[in-house]
N, C-alpha and C. Protein backbone atom coordinates (compact mmCIF):
# COMPACT_ATOMS: atom_id res chain seq x y z
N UNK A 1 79.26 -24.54 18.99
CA UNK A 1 79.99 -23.46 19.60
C UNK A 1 79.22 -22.17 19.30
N UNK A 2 79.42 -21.51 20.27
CA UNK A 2 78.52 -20.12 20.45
C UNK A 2 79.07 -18.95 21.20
N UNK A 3 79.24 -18.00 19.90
CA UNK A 3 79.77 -16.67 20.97
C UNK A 3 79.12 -15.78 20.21
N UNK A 4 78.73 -14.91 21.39
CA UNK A 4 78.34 -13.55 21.23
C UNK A 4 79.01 -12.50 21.16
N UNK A 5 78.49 -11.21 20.18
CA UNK A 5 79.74 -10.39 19.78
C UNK A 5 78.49 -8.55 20.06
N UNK A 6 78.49 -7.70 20.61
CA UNK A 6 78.01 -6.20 20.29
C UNK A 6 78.57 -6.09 18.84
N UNK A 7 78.12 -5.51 18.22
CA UNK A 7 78.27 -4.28 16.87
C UNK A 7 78.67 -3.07 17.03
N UNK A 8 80.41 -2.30 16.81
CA UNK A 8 80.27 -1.16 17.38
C UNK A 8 80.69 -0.23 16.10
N UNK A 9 80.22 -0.63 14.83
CA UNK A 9 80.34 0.22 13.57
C UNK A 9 79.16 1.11 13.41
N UNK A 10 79.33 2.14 13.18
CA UNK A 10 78.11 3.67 13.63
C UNK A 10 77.19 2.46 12.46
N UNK A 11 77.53 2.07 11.34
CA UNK A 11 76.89 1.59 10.29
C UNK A 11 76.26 0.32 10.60
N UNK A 12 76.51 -0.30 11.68
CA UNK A 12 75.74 -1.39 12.17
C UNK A 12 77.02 -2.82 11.35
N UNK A 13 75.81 -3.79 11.06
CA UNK A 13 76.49 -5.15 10.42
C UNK A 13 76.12 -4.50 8.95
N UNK A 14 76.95 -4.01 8.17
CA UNK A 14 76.61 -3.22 6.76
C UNK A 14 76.75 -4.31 5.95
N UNK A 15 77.14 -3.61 4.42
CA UNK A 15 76.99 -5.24 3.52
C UNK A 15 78.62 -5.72 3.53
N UNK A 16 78.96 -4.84 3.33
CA UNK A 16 80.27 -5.29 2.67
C UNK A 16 81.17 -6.58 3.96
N UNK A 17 80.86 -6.06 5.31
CA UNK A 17 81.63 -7.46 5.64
C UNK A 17 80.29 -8.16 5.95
N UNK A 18 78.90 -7.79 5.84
CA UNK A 18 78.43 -8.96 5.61
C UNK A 18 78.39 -10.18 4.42
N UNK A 19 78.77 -9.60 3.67
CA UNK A 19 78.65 -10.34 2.06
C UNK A 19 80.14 -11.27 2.55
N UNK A 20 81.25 -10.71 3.01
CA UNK A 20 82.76 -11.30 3.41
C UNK A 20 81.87 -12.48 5.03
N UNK A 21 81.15 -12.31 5.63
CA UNK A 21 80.80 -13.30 6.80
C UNK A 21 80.10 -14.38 5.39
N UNK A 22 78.96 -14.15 4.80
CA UNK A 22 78.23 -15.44 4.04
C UNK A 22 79.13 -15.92 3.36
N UNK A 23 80.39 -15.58 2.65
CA UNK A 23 81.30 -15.92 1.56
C UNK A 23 81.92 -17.01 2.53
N UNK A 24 82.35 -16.33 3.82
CA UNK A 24 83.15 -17.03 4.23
C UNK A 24 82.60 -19.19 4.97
N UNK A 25 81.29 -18.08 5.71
CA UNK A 25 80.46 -19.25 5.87
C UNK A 25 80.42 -20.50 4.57
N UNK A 26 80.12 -19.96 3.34
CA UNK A 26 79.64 -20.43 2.65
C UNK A 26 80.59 -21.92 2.17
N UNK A 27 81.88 -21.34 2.38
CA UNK A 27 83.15 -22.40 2.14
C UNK A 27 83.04 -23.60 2.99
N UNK A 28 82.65 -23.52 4.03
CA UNK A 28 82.72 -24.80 5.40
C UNK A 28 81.80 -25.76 4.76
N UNK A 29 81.53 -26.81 5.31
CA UNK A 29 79.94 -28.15 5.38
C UNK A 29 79.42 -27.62 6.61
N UNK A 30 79.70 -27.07 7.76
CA UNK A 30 79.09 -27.14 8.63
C UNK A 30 77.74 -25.76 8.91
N UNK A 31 76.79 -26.38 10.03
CA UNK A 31 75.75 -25.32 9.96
C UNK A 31 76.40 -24.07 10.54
N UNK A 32 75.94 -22.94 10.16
CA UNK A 32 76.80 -22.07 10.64
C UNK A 32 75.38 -20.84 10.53
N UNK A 33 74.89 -20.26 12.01
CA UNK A 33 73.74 -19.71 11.73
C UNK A 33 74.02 -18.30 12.86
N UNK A 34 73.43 -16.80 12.44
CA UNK A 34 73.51 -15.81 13.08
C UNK A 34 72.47 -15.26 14.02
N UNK A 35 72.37 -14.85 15.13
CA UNK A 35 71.23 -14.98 16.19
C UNK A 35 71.26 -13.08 16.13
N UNK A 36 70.26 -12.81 15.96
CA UNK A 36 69.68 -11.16 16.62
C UNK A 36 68.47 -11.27 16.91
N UNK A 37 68.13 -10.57 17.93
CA UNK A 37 66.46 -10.12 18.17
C UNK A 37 65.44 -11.54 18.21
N UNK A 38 66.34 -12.54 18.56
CA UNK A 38 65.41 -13.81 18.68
C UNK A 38 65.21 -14.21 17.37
N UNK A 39 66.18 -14.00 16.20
CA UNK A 39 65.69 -14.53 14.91
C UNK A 39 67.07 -15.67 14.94
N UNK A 40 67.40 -16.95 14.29
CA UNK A 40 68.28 -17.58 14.23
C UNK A 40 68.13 -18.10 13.10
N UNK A 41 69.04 -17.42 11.79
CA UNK A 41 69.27 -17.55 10.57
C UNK A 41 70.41 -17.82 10.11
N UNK A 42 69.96 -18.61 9.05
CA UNK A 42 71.61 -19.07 8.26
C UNK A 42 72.27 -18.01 8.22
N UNK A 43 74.04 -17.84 8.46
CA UNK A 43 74.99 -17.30 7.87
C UNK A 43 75.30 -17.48 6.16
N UNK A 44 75.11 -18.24 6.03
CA UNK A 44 75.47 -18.58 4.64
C UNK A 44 74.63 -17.75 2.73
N UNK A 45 73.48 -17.16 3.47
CA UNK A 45 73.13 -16.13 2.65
C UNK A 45 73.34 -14.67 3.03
N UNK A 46 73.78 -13.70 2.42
CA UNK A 46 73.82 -12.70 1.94
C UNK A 46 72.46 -11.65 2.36
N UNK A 47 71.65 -12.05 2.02
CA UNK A 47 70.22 -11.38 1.85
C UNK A 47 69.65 -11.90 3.15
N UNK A 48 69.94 -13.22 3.67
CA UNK A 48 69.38 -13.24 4.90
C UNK A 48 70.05 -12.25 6.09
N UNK A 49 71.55 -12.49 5.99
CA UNK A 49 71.71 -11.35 7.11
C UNK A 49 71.87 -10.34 7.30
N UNK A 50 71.53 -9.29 5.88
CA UNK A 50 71.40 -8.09 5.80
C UNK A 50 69.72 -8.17 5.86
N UNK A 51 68.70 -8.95 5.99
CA UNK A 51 67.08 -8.54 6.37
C UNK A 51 67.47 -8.80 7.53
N UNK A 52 68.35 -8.70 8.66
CA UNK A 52 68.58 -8.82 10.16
C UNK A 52 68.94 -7.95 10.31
N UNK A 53 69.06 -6.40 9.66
CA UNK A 53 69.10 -5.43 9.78
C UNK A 53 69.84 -4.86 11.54
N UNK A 54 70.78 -5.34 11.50
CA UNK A 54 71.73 -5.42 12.85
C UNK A 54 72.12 -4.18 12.97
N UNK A 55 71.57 -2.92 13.81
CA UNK A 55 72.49 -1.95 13.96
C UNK A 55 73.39 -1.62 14.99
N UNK A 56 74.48 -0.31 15.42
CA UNK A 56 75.25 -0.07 15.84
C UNK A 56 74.45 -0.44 17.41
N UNK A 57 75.62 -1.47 18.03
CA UNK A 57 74.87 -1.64 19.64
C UNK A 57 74.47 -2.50 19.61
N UNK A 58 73.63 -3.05 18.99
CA UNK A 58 73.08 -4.63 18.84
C UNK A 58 74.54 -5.46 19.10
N UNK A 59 73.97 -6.74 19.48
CA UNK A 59 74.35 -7.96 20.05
C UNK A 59 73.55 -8.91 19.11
N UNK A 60 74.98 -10.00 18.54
CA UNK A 60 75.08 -10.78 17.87
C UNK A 60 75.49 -11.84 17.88
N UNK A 61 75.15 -13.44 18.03
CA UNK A 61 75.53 -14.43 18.07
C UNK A 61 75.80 -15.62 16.86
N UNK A 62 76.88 -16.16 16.95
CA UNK A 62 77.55 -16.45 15.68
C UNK A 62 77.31 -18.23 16.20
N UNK A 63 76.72 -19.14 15.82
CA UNK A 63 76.68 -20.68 16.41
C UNK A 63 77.36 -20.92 14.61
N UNK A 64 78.28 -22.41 15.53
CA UNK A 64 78.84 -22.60 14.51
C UNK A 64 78.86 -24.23 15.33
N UNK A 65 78.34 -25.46 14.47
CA UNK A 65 78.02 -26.66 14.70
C UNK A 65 79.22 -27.70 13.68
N UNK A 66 79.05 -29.13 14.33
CA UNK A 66 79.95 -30.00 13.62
C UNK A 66 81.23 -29.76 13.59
N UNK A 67 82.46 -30.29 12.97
CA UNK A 67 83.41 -30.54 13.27
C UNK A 67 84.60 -29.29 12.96
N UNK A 68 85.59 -28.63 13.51
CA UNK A 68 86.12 -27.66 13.04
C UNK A 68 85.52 -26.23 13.36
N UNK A 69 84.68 -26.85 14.49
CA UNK A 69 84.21 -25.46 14.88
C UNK A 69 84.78 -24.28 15.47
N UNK A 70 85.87 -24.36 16.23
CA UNK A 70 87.18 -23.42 16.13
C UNK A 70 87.59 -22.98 15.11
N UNK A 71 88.12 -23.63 14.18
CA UNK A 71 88.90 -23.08 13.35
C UNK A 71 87.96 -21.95 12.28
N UNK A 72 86.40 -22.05 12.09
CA UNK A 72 85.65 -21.74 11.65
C UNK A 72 84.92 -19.96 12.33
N UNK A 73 84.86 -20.28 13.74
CA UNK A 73 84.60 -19.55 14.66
C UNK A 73 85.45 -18.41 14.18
N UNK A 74 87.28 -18.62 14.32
CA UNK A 74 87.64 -18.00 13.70
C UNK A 74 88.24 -16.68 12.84
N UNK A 75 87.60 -17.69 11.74
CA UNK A 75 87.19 -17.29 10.43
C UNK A 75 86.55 -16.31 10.85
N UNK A 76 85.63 -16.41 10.81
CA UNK A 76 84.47 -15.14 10.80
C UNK A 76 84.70 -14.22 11.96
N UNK A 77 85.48 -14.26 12.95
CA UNK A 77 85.79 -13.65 13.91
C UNK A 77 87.07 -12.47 13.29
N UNK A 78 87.45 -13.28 13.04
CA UNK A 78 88.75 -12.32 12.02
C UNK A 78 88.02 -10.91 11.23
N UNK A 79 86.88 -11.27 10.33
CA UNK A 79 86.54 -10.45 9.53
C UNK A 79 85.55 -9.41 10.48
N UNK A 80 84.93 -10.13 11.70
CA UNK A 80 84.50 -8.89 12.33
C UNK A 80 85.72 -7.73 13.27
N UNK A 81 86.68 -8.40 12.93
CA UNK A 81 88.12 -7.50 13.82
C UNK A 81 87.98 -6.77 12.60
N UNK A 82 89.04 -7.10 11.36
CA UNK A 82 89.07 -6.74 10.49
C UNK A 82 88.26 -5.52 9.82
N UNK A 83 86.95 -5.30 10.18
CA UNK A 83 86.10 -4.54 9.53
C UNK A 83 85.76 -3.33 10.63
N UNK A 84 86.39 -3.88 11.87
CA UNK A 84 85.81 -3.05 13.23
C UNK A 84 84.27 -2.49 13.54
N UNK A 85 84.03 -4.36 13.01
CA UNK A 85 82.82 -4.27 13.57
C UNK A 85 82.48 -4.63 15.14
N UNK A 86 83.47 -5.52 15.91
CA UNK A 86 83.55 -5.58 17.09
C UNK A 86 84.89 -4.99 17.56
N UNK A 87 85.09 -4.96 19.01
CA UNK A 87 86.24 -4.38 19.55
C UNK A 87 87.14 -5.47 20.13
C-alpha cells in the first residue's frame, strides 16, 4: 500500500514527529519505507528520515507492505494530522 502525502509545516518533516513516524514504524514486522526525491528509505530509523531532509511543499510517500497494511497506514497517518504536517 502506497499513499502520497505534500508537507505543509513552514518546518518541513522536522524531528519531533519524525522521531514519533520511526517509533511508530518501528512497532509493526512489516516493511514500512518513505519515498522523497527518488530516494526510498526505511521508515524505521530516525536518522534516515531526517538525512531526507523533506521540506515545506515537498511530496512524500509512505509504502507500507505485508499484512495489516491499513491499519498501519493509519498509524502514521494519524501522526502526520496530528502534527499538521499534512492537511
Amino acid at each position: 500500500m502506497t499513499k502520497e502525502y505534500t508537507i505543509i509545516d513552514e518546518a518541513g518533516l522536522h524531528a519531533r514527529p519524525a522521531s514519533l513516524l520511526s517509533q511508530t514504524a518501528a512497532k509493526f514486522p512489516n516493511p514500512i519505507f518513505i519515498e522523497h526525491n527518488g530516494k526510498k528509505l526505511t521508515l524505521k530509523s530516525i536518522l534516515v528520515v531526517m538525512s531526507l531532509g523533506v521540506p515545506q511543499g515537498a511530496t512524500i510517500k509512505l509504502h507500507v507492505d505485508g499484512e495489516n497494511q491499513e491499519t498501519v497506514m493509519t498509524a502514521l497517518e494519524a501522526i502526520l494530522i496530528e502534527h499538521k504536517l499534512i492537511a
